[in-house]
C-alpha atoms as a PDB file:
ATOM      1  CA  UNK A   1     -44.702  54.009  25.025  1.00  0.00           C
ATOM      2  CA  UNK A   2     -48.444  53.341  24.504  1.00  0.00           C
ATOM      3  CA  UNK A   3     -51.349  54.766  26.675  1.00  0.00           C
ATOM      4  CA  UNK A   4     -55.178  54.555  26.484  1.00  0.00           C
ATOM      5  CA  UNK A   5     -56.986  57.720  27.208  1.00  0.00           C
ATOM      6  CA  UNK A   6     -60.417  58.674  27.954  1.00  0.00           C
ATOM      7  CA  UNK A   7     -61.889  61.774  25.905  1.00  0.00           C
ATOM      8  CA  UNK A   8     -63.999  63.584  27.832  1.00  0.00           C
ATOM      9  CA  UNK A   9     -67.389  65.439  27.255  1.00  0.00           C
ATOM     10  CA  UNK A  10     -65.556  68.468  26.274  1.00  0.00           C
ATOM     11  CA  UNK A  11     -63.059  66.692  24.063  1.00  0.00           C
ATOM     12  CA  UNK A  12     -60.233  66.697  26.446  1.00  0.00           C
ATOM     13  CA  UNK A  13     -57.183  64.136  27.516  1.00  0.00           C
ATOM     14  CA  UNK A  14     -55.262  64.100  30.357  1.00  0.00           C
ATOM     15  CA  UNK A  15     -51.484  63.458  29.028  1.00  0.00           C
ATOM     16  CA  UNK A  16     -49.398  60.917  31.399  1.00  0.00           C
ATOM     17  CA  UNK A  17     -47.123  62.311  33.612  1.00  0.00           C
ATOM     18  CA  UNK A  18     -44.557  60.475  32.895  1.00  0.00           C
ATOM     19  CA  UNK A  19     -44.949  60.888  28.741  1.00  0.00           C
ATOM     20  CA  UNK A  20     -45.532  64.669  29.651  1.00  0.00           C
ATOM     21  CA  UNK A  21     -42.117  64.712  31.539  1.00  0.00           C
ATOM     22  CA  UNK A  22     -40.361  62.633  29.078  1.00  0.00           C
ATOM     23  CA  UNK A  23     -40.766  65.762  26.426  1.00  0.00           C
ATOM     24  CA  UNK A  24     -40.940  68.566  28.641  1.00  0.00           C
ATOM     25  CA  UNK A  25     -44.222  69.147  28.445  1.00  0.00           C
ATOM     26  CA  UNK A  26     -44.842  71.145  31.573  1.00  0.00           C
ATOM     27  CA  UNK A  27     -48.378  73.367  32.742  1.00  0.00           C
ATOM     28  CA  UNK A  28     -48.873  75.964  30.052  1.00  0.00           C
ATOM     29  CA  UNK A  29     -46.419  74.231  27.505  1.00  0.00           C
ATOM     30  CA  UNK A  30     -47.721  74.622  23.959  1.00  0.00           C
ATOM     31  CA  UNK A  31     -47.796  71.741  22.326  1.00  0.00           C
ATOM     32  CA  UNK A  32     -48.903  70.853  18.383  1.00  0.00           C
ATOM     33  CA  UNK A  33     -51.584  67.739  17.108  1.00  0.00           C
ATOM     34  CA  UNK A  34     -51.787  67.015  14.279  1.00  0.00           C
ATOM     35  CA  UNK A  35     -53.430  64.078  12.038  1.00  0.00           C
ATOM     36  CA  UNK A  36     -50.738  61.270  10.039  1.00  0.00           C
ATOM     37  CA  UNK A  37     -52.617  58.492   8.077  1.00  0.00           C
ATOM     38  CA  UNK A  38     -55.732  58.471  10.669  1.00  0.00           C
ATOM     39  CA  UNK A  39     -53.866  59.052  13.247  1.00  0.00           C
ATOM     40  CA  UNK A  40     -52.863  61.706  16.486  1.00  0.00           C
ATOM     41  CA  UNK A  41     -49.678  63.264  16.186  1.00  0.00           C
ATOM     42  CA  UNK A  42     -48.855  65.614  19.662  1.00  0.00           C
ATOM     43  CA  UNK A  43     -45.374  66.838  20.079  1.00  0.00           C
ATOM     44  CA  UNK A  44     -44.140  70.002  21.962  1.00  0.00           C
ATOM     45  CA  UNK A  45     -43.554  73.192  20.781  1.00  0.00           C
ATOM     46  CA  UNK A  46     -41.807  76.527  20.677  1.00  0.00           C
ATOM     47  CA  UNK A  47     -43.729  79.725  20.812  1.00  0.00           C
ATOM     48  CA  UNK A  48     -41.191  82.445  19.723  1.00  0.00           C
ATOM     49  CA  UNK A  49     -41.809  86.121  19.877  1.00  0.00           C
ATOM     50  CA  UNK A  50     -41.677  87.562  16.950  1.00  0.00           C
ATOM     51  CA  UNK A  51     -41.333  91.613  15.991  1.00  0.00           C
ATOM     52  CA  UNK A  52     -41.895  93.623  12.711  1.00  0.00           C
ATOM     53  CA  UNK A  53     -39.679  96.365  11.318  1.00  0.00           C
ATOM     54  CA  UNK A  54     -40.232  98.468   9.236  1.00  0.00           C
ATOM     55  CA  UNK A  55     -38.198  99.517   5.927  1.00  0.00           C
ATOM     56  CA  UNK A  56     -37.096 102.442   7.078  1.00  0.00           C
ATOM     57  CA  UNK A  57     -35.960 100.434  10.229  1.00  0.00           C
ATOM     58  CA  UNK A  58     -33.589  97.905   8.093  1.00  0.00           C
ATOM     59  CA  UNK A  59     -32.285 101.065   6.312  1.00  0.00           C
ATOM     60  CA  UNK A  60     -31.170 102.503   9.253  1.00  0.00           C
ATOM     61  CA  UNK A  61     -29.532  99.759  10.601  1.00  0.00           C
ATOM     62  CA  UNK A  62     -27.697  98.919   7.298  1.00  0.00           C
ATOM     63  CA  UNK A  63     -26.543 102.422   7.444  1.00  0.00           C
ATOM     64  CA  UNK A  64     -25.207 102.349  10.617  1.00  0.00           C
ATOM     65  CA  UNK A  65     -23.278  99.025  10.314  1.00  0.00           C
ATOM     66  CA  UNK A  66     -21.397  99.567   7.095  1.00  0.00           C
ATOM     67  CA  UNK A  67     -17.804  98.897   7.320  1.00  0.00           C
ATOM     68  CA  UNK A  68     -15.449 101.549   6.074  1.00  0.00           C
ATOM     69  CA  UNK A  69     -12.838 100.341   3.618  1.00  0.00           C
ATOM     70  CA  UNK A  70     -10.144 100.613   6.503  1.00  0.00           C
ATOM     71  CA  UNK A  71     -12.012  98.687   8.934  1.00  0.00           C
ATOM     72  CA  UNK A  72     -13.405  96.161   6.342  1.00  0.00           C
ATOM     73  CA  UNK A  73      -9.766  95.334   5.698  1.00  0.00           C
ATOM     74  CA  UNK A  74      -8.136  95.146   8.842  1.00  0.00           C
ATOM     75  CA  UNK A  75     -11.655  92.563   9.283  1.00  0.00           C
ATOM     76  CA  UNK A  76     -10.599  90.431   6.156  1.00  0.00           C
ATOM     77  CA  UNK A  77      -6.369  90.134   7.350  1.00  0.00           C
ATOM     78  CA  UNK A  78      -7.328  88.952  10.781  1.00  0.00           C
ATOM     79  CA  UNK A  79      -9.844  86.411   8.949  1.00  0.00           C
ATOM     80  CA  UNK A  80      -6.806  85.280   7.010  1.00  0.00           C
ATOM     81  CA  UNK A  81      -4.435  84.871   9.870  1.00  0.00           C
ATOM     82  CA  UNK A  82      -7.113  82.115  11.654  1.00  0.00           C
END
């Protein structure tokens, strides 16, 4: 699909409905340009949330989680059976 646009004074584009609904690009959609060989590249993207833990965190976590020998091998014969 090929479309001209008109920049305007402040630098903007209006994207086609129909392109922007072909890649589910909807109002506040983020979406990523970037330049290929002298040319526009604009495809959609994914804005994750991302959170930070610390050390002591992890540690914590790996502490509570570890297997005891039992459980680790009734784990490992059920695995087996599958």
């Amino acid at each position: 699909m090929r479309e001209t646009l008109i920049v305007s004074n402040r630098g903007q584009i209006t994207l086609p409905a129909d392109m922007r609904k072909q890649l589910g690009i909807a109002p506040g959609s983020a979406v990523i340009i970037e330049t290929r060989n002298g040319e526009l590249a604009l495809k959609p993207a994914a804005v994750l949330e991302i959170e930070r833990y610390t050390d002591e965190q992890i540690a914590q976590w790996d502490s509570e989680d570890k297997l005891t020998a039992a459980e680790r091998k009734r784990i490992l014969a059920r695995l087996q059976k599958t």
